[in-house]
Protein backbone atom coordinates (compact mmCIF):
# COMPACT_ATOMS: atom_id res chain seq x y z
CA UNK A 1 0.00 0.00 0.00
CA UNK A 2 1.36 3.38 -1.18
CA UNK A 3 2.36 6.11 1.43
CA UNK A 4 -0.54 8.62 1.73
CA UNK A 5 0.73 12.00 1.25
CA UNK A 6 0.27 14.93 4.27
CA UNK A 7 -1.43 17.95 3.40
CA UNK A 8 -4.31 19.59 0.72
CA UNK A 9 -4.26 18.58 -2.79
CA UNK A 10 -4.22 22.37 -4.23
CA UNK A 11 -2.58 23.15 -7.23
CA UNK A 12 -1.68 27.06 -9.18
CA UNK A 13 0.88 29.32 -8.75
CA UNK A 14 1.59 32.11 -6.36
CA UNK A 15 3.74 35.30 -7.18
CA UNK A 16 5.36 36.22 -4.44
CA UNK A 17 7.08 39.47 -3.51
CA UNK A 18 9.82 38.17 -1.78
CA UNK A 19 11.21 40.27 0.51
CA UNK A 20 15.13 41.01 1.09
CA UNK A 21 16.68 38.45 3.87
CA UNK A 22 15.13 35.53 3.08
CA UNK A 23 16.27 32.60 0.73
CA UNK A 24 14.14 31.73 -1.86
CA UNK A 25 13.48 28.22 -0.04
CA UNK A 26 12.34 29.74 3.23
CA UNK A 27 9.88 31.56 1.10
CA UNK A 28 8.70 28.59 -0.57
CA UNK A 29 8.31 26.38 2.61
CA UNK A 30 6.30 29.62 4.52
CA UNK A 31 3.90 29.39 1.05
CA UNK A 32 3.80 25.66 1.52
CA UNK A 33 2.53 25.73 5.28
CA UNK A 34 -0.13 28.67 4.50
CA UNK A 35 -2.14 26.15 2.10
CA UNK A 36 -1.39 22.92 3.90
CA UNK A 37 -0.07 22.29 0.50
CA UNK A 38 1.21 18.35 -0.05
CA UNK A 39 3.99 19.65 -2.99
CA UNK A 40 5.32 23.29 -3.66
CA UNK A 41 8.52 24.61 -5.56
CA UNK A 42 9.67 27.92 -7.19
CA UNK A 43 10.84 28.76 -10.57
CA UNK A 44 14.08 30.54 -10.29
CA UNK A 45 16.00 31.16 -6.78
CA UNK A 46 16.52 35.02 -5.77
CA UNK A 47 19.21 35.53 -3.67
CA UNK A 48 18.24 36.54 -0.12
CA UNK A 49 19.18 40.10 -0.83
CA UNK A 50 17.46 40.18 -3.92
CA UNK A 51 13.69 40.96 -3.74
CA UNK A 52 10.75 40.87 -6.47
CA UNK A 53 8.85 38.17 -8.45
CA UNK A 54 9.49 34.81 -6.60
CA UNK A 55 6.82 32.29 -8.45
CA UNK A 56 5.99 29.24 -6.12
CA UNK A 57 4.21 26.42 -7.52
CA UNK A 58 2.13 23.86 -5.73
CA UNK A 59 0.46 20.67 -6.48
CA UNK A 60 0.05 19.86 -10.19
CA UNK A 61 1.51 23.25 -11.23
CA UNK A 62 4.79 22.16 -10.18
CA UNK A 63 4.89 20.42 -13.44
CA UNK A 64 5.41 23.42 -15.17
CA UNK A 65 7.90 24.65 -13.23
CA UNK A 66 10.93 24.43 -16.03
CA UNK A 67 8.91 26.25 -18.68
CA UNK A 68 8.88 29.66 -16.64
CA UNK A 69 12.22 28.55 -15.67
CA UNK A 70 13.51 28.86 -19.13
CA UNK A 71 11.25 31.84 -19.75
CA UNK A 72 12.95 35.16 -19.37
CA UNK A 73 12.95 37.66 -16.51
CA UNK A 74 13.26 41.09 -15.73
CA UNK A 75 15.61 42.25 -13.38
CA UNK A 76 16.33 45.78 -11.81
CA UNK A 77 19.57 46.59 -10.34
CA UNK A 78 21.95 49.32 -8.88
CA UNK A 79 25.88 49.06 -9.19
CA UNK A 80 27.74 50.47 -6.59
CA UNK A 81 31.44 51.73 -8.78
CA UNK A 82 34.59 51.51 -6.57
CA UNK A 83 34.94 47.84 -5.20
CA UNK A 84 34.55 44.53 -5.80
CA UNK A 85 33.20 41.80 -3.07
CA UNK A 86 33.38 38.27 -1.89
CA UNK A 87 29.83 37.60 -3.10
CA UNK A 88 29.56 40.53 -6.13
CA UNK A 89 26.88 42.17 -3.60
CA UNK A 90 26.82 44.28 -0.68
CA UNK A 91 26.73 41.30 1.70
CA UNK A 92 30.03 40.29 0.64
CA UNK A 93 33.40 41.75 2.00
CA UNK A 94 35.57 44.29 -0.07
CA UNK A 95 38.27 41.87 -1.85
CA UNK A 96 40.04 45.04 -3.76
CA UNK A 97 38.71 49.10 -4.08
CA UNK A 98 39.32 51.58 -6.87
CA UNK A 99 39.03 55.76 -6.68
CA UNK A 100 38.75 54.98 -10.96
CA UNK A 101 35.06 56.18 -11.75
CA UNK A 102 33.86 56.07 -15.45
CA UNK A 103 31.65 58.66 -17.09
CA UNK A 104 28.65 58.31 -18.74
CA UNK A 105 30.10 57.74 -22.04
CA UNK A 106 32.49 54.68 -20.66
CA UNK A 107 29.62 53.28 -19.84
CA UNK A 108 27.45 53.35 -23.10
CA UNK A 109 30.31 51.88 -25.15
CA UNK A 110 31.21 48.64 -22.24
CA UNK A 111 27.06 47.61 -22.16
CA UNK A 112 27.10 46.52 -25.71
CA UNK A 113 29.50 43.44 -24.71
CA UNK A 114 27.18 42.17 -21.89
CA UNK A 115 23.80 42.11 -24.74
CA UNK A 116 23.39 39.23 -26.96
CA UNK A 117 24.49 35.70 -26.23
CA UNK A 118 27.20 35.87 -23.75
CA UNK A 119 29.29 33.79 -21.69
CA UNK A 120 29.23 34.39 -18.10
CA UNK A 121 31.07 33.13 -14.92
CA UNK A 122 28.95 32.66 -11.94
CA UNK A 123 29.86 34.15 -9.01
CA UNK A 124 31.73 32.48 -5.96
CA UNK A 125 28.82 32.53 -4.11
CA UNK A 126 26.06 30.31 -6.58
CA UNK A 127 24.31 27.40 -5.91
CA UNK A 128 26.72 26.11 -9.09
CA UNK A 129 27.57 22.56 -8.17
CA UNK A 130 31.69 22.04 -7.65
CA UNK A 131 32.38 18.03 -8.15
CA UNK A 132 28.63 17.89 -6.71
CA UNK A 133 28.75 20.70 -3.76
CA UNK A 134 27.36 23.71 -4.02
CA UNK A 135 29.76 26.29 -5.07
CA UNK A 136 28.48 28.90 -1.92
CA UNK A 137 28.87 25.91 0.59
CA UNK A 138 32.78 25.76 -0.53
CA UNK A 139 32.89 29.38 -0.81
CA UNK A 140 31.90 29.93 2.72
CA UNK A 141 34.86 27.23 3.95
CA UNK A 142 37.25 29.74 2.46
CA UNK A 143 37.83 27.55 -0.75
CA UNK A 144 38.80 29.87 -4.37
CA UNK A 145 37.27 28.28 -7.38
CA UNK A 146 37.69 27.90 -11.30
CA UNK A 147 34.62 28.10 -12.38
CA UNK A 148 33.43 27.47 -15.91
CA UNK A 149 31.69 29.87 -17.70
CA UNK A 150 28.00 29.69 -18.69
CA UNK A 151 26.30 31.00 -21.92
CA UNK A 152 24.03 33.36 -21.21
CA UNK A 153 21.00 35.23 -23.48
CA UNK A 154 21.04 38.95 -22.62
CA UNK A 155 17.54 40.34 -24.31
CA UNK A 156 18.22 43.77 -22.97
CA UNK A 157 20.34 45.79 -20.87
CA UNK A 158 19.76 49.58 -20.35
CA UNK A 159 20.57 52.31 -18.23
CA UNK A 160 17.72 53.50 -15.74
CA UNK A 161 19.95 56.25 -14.15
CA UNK A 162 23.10 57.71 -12.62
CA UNK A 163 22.33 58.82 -9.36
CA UNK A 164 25.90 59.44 -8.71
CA UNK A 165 29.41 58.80 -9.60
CA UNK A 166 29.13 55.55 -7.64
CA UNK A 167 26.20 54.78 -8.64
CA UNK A 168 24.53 52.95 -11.84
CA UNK A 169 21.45 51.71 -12.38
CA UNK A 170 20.29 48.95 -14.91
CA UNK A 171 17.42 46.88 -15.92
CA UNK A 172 18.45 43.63 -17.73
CA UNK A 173 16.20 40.92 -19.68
CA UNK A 174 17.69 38.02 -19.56
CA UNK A 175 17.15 34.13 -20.05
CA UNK A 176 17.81 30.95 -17.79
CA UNK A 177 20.65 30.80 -15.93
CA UNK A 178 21.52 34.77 -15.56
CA UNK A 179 23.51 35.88 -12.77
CA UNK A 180 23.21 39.47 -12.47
CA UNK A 181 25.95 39.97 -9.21
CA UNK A 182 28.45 38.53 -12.32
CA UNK A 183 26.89 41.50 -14.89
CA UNK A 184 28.32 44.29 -12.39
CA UNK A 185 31.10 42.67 -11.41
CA UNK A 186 32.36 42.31 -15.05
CA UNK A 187 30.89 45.38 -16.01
CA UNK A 188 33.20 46.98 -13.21
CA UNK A 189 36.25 45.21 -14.25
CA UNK A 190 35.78 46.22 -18.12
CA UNK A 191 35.29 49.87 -16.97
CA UNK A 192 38.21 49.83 -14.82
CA UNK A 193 36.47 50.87 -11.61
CA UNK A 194 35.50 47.77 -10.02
CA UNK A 195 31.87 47.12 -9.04
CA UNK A 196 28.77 44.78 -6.97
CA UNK A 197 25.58 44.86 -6.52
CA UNK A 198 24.29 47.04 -4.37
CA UNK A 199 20.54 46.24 -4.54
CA UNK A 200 18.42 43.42 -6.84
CA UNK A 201 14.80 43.27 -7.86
CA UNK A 202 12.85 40.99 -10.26
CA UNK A 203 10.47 42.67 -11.84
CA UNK A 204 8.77 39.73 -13.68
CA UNK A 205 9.30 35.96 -14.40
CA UNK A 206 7.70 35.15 -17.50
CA UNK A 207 3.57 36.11 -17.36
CA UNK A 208 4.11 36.79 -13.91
CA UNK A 209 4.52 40.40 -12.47
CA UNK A 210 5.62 41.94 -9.21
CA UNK A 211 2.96 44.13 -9.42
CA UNK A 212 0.94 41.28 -8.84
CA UNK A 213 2.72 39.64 -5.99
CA UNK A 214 1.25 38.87 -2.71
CA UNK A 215 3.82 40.13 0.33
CA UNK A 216 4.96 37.90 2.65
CA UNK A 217 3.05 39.73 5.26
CA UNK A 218 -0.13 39.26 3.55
CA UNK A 219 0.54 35.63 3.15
CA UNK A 220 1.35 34.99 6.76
CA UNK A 221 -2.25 36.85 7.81
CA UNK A 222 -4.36 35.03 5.21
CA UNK A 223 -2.88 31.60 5.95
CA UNK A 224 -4.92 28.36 5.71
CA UNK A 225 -8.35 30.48 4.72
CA UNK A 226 -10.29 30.44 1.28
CA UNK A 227 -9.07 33.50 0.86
CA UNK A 228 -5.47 33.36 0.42
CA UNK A 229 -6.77 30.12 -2.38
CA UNK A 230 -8.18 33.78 -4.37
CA UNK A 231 -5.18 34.20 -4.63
CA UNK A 232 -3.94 31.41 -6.78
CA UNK A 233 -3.50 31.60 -10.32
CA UNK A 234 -4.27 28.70 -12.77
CA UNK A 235 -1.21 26.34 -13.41
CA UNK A 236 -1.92 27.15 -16.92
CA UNK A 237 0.26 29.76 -16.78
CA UNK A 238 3.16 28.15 -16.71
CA UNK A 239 2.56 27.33 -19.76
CA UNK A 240 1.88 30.11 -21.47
CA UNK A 241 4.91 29.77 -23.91
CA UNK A 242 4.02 26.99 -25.39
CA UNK A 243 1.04 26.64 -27.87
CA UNK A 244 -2.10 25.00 -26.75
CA UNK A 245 -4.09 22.43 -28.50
CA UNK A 246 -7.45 20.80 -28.07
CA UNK A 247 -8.14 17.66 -27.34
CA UNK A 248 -10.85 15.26 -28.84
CA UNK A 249 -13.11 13.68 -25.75
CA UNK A 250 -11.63 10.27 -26.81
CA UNK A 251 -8.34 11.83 -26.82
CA UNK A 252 -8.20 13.37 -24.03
CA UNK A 253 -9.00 9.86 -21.83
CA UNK A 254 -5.89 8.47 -23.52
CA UNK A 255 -3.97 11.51 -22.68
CA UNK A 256 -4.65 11.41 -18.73
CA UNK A 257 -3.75 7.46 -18.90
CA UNK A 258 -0.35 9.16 -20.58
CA UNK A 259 -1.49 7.54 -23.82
CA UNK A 260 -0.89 9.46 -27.24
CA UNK A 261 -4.20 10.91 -27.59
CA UNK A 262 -5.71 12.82 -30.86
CA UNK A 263 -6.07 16.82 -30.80
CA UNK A 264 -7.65 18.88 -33.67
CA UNK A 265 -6.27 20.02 -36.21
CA UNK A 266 -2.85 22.64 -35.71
CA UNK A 267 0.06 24.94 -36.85
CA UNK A 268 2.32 23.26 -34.70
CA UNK A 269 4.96 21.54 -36.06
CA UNK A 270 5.68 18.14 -36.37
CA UNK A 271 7.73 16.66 -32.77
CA UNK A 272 6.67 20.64 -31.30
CA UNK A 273 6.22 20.56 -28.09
CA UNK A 274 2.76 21.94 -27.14
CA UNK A 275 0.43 21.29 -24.28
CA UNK A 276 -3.53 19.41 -24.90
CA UNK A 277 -6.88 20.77 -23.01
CA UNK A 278 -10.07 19.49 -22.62
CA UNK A 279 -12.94 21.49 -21.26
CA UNK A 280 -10.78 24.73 -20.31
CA UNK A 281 -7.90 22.43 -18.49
CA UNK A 282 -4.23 21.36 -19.11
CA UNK A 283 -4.53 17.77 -19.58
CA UNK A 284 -0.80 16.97 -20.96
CA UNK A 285 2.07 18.17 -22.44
CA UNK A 286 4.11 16.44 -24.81
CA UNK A 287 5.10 16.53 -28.51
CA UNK A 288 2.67 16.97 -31.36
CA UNK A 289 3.07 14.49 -33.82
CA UNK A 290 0.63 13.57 -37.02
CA UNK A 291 -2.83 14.49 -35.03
CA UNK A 292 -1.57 13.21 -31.81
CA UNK A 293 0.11 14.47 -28.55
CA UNK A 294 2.62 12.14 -27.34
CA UNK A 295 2.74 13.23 -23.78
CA UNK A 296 5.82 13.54 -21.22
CA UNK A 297 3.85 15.14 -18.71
CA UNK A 298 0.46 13.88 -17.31
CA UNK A 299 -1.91 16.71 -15.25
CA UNK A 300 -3.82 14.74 -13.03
């Protein structure tokens, strides 16, 4: 006999607008306990500085999580010129400082080089696995690392203001995998000046928007009542980059047995992946091949 699972079946996603101090698991475990929820994870950590746009998934949703993983995400930033840090942030300790600050100019012609498809070396401080530790853990024990650079897609990257000499501040697009403590860092070296990150927002992840986010706060307050479930948005929405077909009644039986099952007609591509629903719900998603949907993942 199977091992019965503790807590509510509820699935959806939650925006969250995580606060600074927190990791990004603490935030997901508080989310967790407010809906008695049996399964919850997040798509894309935030350092605990960093605040903004923290999705959490739960339940079913959770399925979805590495399509607004690979999504891109809006980030707002400020660069504090002058040093460079242990962790490429403020938390960190000052490793080297420079009196060097660059003008306006400088910085126009350096941004070019961090846009485009990029290669980027994480910080010290990542949760980059090192021979299967965490790169922070080894970090923290004093240990200097090699580590390998990443590529990295850089949609945008423009200049909000100059509040100072010392100060920059940017707003980057970016895809999976972006670290932006390593954009100010390397922008800082390439100007000359040295540079961190002096504070970190996420604006949005994918469809979903700070401006939408429920605070921590509010979360805590509305815990375990119907109305924190108003909250919730449809799991859906983590799949909102792929395109959607519908399935046939007879189709979509097979689909939730994880069957191939037939969907009407469609644009998509043969062997595109695409996700099947029947009656306004995600049934599957899979790869669309001659009239069918071959699924990989089963929404139950």
């Amino acid at each position: 006999m199977g091992r019965v699972k503790k807590g509510r079946v509820v699935s959806g996603w939650l925006v969250v607008d995580k606060p600074a101090g927190l990791t990004s698991t603490a935030v997901v475990n508080k989310v967790k306990w407010a809906f008695s929820a049996q399964k919850a994870g997040h798509a894309g950590t935030l350092d605990p500085a960093a605040t903004g746009v923290l999705a959490v998934a739960l339940g079913e949703a959770t399925k979805t999580v590495p399509y607004i993983t690979d999504a891109l995400k809006c980030y707002r930033f400020r660069v504090r010129f002058g040093a460079a840090t242990t962790t490429d942030d403020a938390e960190g300790e000052v490793l080297e400082a420079s009196a060097l600050r660059p003008s306006d100019a400088e910085i126009a012609a350096a941004l070019p080089a961090f846009r485009g498809e990029i290669q980027q070396v994480p910080p010290q401080f990542s949760a980059v696995k090192v021979e299967g530790e965490r790169a922070y853990d080894l970090a923290r024990e004093g240990e200097a690392m090699e580590l390998a650079a990443r590529p990295l897609w850089v949609e945008r990257l423009e200049v909000l203001g100059r509040p100072d000499a010392d100060h920059l501040d940017l707003e980057m697009v970016c895809g999976k995998g972006g670290y932006v403590r390593s954009i100010a860092r390397d922008l800082g070296r390439m100007l000359g000046c040295l540079g961190h990150v002096e504070w970190l927002r996420r604006e949005w992840s994918g469809p979903f928007t700070a401006a939408e986010g429920i605070s921590l706060e509010e979360i805590e307050r509305l815990a375990k009542t119907e109305e924190l479930d108003r909250w919730l948005k449809p799991l859906e929405l983590g799949l909102a980059d792929l395109p959607e077909l519908q399935a046939t009644p007879e189709g979509a039986a097979r689909l939730r047995n994880g069957n191939p099952g037939m969907v009407l007609a469609s644009s998509v591509a043969y062997g595109g992946e695409a996700w099947a629903s029947h009656q306004g719900r995600a049934i599957a998603v899979g790869r669309y091949m001659a009239g069918e949907l071959h699924p990989s993942r089963v929404f139950n």
